[in-house]
PDB file of N, CA and C in Angstrom:
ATOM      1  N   UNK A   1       0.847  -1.192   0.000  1.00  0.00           N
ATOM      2  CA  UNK A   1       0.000   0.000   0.000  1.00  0.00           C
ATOM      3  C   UNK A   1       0.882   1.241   0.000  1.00  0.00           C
ATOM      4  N   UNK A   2       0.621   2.097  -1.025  1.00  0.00           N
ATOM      5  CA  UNK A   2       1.850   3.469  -0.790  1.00  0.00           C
ATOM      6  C   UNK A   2       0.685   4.714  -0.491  1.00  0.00           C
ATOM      7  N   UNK A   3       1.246   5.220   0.811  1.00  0.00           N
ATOM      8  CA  UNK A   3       1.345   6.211   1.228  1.00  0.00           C
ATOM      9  C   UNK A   3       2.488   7.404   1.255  1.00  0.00           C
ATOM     10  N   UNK A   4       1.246   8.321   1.331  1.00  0.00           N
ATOM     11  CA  UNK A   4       2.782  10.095   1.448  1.00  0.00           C
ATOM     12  C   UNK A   4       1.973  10.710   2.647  1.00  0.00           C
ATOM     13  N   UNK A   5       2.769  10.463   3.624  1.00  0.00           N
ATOM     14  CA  UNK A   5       2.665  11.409   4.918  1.00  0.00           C
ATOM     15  C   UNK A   5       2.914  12.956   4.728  1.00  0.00           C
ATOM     16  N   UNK A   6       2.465  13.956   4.998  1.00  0.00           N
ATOM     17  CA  UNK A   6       3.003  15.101   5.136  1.00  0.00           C
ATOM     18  C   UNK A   6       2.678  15.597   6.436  1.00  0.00           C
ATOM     19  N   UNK A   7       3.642  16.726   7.167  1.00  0.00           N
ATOM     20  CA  UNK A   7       3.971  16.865   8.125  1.00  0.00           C
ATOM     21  C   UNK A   7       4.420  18.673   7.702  1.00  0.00           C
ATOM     22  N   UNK A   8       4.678  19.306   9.154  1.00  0.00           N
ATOM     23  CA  UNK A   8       4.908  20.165   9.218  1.00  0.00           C
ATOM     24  C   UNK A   8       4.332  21.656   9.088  1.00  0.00           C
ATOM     25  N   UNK A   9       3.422  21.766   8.332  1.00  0.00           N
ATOM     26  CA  UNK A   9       2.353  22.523   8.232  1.00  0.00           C
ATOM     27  C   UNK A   9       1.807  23.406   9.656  1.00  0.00           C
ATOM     28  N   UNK A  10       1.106  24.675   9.746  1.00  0.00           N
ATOM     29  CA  UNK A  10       0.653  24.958  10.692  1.00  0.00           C
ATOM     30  C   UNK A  10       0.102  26.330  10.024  1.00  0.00           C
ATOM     31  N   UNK A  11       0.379  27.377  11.694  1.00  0.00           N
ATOM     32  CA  UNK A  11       0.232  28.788  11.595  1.00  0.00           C
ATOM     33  C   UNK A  11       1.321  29.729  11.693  1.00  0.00           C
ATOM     34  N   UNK A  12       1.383  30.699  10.731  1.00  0.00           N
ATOM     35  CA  UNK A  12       2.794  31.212  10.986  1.00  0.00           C
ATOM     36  C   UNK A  12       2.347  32.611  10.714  1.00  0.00           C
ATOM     37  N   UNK A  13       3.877  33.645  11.138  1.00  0.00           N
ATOM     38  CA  UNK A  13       3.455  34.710  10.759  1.00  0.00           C
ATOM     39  C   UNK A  13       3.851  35.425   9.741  1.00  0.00           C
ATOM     40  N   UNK A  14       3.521  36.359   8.547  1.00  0.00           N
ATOM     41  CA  UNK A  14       4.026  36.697   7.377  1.00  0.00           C
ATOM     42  C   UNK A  14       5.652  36.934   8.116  1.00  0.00           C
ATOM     43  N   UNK A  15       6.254  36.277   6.888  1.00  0.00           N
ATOM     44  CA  UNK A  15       7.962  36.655   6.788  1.00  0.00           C
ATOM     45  C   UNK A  15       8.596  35.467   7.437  1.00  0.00           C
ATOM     46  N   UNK A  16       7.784  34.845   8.406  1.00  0.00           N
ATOM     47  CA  UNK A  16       8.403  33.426   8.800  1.00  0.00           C
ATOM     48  C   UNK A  16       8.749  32.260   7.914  1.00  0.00           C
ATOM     49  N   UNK A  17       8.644  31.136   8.693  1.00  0.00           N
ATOM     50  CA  UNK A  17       9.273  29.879   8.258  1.00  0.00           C
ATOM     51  C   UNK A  17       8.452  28.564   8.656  1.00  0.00           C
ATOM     52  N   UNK A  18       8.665  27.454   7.517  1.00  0.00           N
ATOM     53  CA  UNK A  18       8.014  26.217   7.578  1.00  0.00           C
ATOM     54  C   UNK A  18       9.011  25.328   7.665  1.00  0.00           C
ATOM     55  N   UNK A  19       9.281  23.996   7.634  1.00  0.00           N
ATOM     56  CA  UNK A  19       9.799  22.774   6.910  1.00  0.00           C
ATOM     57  C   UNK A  19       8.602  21.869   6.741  1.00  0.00           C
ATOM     58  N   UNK A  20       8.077  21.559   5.467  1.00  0.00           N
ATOM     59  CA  UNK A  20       7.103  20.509   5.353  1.00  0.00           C
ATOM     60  C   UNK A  20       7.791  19.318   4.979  1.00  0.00           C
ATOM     61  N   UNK A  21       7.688  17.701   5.117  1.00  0.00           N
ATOM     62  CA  UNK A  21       8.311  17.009   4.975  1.00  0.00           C
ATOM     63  C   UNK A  21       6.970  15.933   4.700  1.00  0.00           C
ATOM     64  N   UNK A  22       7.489  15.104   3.703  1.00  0.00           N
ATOM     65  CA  UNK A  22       6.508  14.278   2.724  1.00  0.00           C
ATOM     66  C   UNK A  22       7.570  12.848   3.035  1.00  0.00           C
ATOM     67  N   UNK A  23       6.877  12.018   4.155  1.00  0.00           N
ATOM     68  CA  UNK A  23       7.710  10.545   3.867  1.00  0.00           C
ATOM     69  C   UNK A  23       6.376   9.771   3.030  1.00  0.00           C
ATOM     70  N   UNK A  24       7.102   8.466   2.098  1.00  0.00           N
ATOM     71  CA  UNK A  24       6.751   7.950   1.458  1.00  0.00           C
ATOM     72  C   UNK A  24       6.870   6.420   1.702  1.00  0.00           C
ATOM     73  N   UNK A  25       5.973   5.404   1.778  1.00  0.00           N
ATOM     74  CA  UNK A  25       6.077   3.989   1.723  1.00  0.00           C
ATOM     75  C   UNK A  25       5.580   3.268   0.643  1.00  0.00           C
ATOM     76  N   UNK A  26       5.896   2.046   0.334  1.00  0.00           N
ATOM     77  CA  UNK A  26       5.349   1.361  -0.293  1.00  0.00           C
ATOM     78  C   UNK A  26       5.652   1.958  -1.922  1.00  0.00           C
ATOM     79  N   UNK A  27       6.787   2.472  -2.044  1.00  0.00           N
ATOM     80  CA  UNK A  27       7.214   3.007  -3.333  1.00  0.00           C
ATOM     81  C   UNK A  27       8.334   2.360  -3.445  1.00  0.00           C
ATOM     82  N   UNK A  28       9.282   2.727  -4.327  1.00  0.00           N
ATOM     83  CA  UNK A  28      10.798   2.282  -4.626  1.00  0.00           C
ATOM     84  C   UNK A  28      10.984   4.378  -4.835  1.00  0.00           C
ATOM     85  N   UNK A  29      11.595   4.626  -3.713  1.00  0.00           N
ATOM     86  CA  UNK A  29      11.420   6.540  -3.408  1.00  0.00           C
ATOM     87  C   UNK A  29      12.269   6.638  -4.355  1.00  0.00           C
ATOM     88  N   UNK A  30      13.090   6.537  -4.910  1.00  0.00           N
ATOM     89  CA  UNK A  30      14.629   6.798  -5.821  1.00  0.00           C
ATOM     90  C   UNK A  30      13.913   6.882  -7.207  1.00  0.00           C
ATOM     91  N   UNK A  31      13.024   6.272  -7.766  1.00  0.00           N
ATOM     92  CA  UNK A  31      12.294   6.431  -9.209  1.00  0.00           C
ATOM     93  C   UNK A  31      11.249   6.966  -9.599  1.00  0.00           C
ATOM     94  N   UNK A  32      11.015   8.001  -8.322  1.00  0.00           N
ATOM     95  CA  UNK A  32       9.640   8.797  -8.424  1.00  0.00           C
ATOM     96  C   UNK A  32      10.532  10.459  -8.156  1.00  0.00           C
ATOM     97  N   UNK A  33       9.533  11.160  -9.187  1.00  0.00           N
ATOM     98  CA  UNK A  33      10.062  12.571  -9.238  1.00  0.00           C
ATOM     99  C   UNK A  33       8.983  12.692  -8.244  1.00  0.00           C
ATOM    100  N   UNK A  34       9.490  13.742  -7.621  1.00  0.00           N
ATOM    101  CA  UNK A  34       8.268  14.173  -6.323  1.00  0.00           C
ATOM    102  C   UNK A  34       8.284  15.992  -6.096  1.00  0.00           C
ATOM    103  N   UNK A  35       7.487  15.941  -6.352  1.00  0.00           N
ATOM    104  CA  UNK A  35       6.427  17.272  -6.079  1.00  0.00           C
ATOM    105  C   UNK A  35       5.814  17.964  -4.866  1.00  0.00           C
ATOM    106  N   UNK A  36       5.792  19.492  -4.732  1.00  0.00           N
ATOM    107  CA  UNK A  36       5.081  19.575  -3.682  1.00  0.00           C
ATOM    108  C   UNK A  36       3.819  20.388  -4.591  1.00  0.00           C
ATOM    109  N   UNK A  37       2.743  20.389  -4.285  1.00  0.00           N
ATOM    110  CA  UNK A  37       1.921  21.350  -4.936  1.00  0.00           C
ATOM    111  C   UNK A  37       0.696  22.082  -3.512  1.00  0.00           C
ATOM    112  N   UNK A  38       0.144  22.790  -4.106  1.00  0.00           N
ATOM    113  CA  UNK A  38      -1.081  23.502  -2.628  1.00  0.00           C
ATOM    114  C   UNK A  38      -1.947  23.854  -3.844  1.00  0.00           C
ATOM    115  N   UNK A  39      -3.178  24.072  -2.665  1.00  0.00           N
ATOM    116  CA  UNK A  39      -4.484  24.429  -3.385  1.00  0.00           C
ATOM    117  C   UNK A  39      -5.171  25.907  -2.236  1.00  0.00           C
ATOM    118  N   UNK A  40      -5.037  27.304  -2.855  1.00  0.00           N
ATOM    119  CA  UNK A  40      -5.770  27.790  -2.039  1.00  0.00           C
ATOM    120  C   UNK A  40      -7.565  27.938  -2.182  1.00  0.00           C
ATOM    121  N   UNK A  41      -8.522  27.965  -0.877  1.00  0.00           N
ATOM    122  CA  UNK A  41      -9.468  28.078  -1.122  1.00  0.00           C
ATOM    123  C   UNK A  41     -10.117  28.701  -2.494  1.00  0.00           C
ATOM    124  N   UNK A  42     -11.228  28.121  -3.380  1.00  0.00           N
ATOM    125  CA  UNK A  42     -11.059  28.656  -4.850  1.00  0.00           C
ATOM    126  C   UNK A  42     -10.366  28.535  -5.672  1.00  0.00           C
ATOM    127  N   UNK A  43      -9.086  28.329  -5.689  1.00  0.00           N
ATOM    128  CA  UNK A  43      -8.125  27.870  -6.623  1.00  0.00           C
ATOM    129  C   UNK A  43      -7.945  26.520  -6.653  1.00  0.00           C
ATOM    130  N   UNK A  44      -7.783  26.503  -8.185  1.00  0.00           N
ATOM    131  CA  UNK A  44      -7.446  24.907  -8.974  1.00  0.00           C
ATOM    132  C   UNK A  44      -5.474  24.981  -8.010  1.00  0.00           C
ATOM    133  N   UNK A  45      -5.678  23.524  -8.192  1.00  0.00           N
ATOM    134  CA  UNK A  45      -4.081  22.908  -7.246  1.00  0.00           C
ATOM    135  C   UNK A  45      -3.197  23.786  -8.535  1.00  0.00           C
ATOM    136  N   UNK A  46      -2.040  24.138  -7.665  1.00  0.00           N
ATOM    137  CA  UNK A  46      -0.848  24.301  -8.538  1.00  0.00           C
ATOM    138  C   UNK A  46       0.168  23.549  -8.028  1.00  0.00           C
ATOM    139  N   UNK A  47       0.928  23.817  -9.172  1.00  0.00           N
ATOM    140  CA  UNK A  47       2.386  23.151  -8.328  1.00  0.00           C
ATOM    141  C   UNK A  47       3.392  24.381  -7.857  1.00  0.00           C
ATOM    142  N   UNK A  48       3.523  23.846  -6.703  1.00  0.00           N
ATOM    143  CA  UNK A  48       4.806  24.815  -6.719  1.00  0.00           C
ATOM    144  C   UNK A  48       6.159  24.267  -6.368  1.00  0.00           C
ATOM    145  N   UNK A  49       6.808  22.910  -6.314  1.00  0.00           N
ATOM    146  CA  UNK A  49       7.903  22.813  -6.480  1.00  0.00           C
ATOM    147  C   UNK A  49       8.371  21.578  -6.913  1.00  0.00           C
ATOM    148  N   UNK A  50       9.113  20.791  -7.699  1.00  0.00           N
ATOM    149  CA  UNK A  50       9.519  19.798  -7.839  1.00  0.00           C
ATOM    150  C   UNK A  50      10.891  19.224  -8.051  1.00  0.00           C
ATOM    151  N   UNK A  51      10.918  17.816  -7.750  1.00  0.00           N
ATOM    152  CA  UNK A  51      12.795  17.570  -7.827  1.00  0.00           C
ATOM    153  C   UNK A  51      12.462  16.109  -8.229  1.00  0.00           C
ATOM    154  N   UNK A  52      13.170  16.201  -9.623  1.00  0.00           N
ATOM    155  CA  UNK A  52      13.419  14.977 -10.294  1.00  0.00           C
ATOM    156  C   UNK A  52      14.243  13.901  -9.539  1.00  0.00           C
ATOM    157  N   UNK A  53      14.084  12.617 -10.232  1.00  0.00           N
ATOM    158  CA  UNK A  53      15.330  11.787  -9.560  1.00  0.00           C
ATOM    159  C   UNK A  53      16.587  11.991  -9.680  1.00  0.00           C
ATOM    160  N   UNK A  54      16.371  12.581 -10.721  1.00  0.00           N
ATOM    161  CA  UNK A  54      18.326  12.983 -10.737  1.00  0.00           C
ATOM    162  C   UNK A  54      18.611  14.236 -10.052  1.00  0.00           C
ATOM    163  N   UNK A  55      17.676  14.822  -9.223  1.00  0.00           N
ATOM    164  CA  UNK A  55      18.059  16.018  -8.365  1.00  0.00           C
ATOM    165  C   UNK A  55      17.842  17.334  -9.374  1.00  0.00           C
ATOM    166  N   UNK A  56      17.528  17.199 -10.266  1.00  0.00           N
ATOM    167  CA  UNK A  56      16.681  18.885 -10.689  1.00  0.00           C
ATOM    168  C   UNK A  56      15.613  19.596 -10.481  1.00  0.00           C
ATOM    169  N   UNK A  57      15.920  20.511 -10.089  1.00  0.00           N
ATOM    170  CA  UNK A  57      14.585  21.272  -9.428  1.00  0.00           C
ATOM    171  C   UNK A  57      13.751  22.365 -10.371  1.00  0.00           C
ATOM    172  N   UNK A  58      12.500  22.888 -10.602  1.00  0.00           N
ATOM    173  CA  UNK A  58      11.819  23.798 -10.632  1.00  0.00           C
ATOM    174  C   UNK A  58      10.988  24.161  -9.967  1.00  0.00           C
ATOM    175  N   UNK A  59      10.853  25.623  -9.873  1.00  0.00           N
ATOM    176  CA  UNK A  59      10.067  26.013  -8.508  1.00  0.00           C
ATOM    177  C   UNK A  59       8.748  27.035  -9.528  1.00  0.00           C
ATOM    178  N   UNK A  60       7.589  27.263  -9.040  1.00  0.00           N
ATOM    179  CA  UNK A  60       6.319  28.421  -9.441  1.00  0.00           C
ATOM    180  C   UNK A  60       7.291  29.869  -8.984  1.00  0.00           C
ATOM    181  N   UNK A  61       6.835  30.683 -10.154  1.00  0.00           N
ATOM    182  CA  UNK A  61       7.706  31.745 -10.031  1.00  0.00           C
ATOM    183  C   UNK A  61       7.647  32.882  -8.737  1.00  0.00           C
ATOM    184  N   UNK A  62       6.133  32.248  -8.069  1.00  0.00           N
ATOM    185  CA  UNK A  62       5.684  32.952  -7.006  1.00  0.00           C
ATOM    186  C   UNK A  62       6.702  32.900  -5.478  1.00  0.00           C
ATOM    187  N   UNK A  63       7.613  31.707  -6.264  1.00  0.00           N
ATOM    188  CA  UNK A  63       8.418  30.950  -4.119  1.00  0.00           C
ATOM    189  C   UNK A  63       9.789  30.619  -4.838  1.00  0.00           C
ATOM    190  N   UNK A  64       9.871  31.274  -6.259  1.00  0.00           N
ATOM    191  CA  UNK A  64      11.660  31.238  -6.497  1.00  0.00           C
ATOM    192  C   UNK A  64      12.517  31.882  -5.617  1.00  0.00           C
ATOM    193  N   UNK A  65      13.181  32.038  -4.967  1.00  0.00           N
ATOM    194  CA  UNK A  65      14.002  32.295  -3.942  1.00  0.00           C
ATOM    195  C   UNK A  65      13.726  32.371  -2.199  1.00  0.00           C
ATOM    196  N   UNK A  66      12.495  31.743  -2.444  1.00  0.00           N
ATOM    197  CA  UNK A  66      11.977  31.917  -1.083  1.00  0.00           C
ATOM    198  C   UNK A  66      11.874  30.660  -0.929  1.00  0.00           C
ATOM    199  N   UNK A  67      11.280  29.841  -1.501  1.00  0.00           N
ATOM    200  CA  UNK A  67      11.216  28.255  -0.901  1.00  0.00           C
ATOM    201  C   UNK A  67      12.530  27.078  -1.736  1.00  0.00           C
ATOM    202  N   UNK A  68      12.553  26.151  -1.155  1.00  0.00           N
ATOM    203  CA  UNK A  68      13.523  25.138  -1.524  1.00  0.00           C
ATOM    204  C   UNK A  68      12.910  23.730  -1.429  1.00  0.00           C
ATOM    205  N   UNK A  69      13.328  23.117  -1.882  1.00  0.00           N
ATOM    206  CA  UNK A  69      12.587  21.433  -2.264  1.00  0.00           C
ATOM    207  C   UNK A  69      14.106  20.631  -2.021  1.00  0.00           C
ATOM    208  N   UNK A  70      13.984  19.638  -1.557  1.00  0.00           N
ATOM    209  CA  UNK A  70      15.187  18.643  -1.411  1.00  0.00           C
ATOM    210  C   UNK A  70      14.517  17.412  -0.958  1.00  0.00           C
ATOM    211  N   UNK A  71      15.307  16.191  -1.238  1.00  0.00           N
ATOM    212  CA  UNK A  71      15.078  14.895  -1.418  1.00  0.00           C
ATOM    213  C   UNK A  71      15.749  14.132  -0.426  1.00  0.00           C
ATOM    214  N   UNK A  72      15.466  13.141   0.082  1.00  0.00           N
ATOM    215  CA  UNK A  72      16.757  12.495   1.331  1.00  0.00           C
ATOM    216  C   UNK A  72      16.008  10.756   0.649  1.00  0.00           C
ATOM    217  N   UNK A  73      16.988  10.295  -0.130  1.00  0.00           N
ATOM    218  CA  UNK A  73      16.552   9.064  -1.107  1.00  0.00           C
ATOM    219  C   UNK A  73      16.630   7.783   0.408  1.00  0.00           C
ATOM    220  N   UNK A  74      17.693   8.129   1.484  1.00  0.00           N
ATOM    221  CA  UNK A  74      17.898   6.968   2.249  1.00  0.00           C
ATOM    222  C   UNK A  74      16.460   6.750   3.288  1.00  0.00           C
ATOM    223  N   UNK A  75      15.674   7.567   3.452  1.00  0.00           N
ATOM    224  CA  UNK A  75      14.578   8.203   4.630  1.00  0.00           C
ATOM    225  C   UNK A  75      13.634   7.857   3.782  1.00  0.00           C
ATOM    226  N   UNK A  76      13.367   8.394   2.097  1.00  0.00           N
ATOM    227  CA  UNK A  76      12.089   8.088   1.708  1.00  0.00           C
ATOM    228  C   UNK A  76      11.254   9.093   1.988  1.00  0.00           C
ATOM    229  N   UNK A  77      12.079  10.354   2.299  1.00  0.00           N
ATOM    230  CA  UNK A  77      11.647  11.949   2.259  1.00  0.00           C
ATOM    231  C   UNK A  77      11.756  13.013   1.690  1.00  0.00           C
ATOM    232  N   UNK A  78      10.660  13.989   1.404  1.00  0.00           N
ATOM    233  CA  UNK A  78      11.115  15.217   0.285  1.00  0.00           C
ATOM    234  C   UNK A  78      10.472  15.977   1.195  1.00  0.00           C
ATOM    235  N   UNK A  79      11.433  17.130   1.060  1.00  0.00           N
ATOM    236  CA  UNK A  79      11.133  18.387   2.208  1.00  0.00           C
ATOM    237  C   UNK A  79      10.695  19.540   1.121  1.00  0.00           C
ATOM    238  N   UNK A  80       9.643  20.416   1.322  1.00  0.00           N
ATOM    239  CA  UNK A  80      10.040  21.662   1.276  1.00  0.00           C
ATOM    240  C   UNK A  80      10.224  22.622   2.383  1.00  0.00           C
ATOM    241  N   UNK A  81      11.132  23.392   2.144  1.00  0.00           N
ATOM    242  CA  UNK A  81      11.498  24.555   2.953  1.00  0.00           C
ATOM    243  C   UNK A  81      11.153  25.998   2.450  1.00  0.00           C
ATOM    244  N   UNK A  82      10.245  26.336   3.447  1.00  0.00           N
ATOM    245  CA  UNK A  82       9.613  27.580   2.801  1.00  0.00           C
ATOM    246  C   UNK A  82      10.217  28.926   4.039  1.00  0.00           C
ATOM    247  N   UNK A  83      10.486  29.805   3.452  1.00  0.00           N
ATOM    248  CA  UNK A  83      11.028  30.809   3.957  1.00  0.00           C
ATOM    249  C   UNK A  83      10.167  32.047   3.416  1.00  0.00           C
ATOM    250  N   UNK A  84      10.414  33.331   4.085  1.00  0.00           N
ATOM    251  CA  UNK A  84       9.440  34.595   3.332  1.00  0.00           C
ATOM    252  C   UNK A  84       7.988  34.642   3.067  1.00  0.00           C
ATOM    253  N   UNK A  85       7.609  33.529   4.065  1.00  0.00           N
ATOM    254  CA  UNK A  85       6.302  33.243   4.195  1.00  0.00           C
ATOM    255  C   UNK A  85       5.147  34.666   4.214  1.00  0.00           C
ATOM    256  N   UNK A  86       4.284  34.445   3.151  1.00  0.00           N
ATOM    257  CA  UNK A  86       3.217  35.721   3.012  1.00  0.00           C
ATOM    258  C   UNK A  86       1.872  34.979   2.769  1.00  0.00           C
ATOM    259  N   UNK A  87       1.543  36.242   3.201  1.00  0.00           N
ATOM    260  CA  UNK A  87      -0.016  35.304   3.311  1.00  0.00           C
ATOM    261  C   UNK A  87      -1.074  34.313   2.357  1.00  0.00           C
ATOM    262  N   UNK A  88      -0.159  35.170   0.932  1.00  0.00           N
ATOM    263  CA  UNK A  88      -0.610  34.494  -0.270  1.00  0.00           C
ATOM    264  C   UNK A  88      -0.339  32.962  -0.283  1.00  0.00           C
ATOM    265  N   UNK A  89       0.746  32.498   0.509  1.00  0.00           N
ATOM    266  CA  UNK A  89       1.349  30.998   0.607  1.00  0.00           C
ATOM    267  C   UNK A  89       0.474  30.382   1.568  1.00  0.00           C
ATOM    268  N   UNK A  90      -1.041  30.637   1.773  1.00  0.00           N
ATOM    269  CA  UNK A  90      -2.046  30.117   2.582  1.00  0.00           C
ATOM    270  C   UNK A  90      -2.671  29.327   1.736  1.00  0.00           C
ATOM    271  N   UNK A  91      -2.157  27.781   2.304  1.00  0.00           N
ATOM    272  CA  UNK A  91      -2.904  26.823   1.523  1.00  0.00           C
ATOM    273  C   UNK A  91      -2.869  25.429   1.941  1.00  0.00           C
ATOM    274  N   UNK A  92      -3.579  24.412   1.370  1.00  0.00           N
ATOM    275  CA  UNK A  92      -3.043  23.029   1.698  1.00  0.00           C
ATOM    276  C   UNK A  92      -1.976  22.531   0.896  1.00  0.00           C
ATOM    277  N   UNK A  93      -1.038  22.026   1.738  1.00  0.00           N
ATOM    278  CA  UNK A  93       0.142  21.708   0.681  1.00  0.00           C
ATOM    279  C   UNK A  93       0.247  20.086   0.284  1.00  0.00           C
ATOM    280  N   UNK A  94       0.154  19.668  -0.985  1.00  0.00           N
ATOM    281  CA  UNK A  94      -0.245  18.106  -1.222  1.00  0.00           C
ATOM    282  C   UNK A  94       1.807  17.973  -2.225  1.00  0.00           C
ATOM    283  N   UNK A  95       1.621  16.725  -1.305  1.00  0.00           N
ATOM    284  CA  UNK A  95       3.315  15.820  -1.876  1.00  0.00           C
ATOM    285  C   UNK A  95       2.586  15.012  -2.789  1.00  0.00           C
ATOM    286  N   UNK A  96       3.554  14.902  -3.938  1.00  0.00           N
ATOM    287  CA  UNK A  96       2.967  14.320  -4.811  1.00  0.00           C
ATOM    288  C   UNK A  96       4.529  13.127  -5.531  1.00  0.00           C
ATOM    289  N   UNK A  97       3.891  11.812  -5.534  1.00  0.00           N
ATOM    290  CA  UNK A  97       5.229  11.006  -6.270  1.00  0.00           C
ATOM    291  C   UNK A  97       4.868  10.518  -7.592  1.00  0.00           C
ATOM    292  N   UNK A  98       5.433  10.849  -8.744  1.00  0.00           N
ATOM    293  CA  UNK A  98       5.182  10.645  -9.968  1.00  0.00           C
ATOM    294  C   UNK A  98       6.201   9.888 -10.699  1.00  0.00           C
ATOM    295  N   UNK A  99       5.965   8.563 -10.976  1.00  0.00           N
ATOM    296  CA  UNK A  99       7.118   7.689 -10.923  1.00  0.00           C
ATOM    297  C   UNK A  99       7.546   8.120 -12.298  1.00  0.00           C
ATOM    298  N   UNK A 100       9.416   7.935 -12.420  1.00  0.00           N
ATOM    299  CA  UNK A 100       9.794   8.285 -13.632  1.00  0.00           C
ATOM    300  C   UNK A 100       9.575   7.943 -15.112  1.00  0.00           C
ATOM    301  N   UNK A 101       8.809   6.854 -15.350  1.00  0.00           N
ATOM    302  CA  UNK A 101       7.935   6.738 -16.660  1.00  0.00           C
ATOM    303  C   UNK A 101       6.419   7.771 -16.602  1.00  0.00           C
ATOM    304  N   UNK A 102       6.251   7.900 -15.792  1.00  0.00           N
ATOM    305  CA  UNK A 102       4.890   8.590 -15.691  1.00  0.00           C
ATOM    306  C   UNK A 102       3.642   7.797 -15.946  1.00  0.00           C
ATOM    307  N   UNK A 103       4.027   6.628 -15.331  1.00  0.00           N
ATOM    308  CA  UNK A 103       2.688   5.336 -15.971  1.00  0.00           C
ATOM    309  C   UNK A 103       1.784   5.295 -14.085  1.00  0.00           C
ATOM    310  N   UNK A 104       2.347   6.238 -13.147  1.00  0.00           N
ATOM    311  CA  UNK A 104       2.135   6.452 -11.616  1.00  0.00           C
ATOM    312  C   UNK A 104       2.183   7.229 -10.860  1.00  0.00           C
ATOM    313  N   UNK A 105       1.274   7.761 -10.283  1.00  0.00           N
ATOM    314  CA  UNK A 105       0.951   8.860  -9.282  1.00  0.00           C
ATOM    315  C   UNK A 105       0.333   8.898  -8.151  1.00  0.00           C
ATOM    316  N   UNK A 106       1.099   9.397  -7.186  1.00  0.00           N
ATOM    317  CA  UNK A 106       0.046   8.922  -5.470  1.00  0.00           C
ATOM    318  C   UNK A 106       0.376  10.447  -5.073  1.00  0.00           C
ATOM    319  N   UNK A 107      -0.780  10.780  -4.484  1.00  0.00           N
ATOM    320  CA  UNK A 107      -0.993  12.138  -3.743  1.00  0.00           C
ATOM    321  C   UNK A 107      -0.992  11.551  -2.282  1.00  0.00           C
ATOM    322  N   UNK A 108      -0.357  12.878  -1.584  1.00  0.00           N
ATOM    323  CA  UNK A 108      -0.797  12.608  -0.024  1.00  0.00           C
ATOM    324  C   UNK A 108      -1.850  13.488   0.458  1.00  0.00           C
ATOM    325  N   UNK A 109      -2.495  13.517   1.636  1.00  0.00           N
ATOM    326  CA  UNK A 109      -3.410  13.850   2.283  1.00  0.00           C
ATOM    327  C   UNK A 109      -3.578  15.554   2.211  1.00  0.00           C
ATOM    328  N   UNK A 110      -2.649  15.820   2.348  1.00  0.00           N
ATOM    329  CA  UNK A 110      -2.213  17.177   2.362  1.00  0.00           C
ATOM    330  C   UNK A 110      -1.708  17.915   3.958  1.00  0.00           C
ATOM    331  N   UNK A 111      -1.614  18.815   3.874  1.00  0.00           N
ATOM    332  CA  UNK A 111      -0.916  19.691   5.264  1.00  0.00           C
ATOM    333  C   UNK A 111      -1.795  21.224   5.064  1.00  0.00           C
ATOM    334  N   UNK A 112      -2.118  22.195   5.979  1.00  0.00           N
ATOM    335  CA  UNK A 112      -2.199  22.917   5.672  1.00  0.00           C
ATOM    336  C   UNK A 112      -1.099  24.014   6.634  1.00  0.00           C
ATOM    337  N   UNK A 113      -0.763  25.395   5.903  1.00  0.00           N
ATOM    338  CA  UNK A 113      -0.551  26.207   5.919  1.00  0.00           C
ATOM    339  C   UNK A 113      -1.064  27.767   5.749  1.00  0.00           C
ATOM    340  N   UNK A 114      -0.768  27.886   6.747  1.00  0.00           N
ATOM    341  CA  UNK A 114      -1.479  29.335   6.999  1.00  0.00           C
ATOM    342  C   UNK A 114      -0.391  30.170   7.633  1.00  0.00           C
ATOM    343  N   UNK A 115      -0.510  31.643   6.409  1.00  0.00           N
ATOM    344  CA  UNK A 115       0.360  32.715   6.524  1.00  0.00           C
ATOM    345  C   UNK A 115      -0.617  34.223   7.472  1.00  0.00           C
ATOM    346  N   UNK A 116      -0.786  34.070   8.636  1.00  0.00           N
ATOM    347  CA  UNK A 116      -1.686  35.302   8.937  1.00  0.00           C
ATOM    348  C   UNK A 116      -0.780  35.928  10.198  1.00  0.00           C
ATOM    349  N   UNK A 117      -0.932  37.438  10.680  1.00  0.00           N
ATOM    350  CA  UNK A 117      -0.703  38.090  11.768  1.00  0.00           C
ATOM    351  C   UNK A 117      -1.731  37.788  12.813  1.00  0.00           C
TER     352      UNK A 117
END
């Protein structure tokens, strides 16, 4: 059975900081590109960050220098690290593993995040 835990999520205050962390079971973690994406209330899901298996990243142009995505292949974990937190980054954040043929996809539950004073 594969599951994606996510973790880390909460309440923060604009300009702060997260670590969300997405463990994964029941996969082979090393052959899945993995994703973080969020959905705010009303809005269709986007993505906003991803890291291939070979370690390449693209980020939504909205959290380029503010957030970071990284992989830990031995744990079976993908972090994002969000920094410069604004309120616009109020959302549920869903890990996503998309195995490297693309013939597979498992979403996790999601996390939410909330940017308010």
């Amino acid at each position: 059975q594969v599951q994606l835990v996510e973790s880390g999520g909460g309440l923060v205050q604009p300009g702060g900081s997260l670590r969300l962390s997405c463990a994964a079971s029941g996969i082979i973690f090393s052959i899945y590109h993995m994703g973080w994406y969020r959905q705010a209330p009303g809005k269709q899901r986007e993505l906003v960050a991803r890291i291939t298996t070979g370690r390449n990243t693209n980020y939504a142009d909205s959290v380029k220098g503010r957030f970071t995505i990284s992989r830990d292949n031995s744990k079976n974990t993908v972090f994002l690290q969000t920094n410069s937190l604004k309120p616009e980054d109020t959302a549920v954040y869903y890990c996503n593993a998309d195995h490297m043929t693309r013939t597979q996809s498992y979403w996790g539950q999601g996390t939410q995040v909330t940017v308010s004073s």
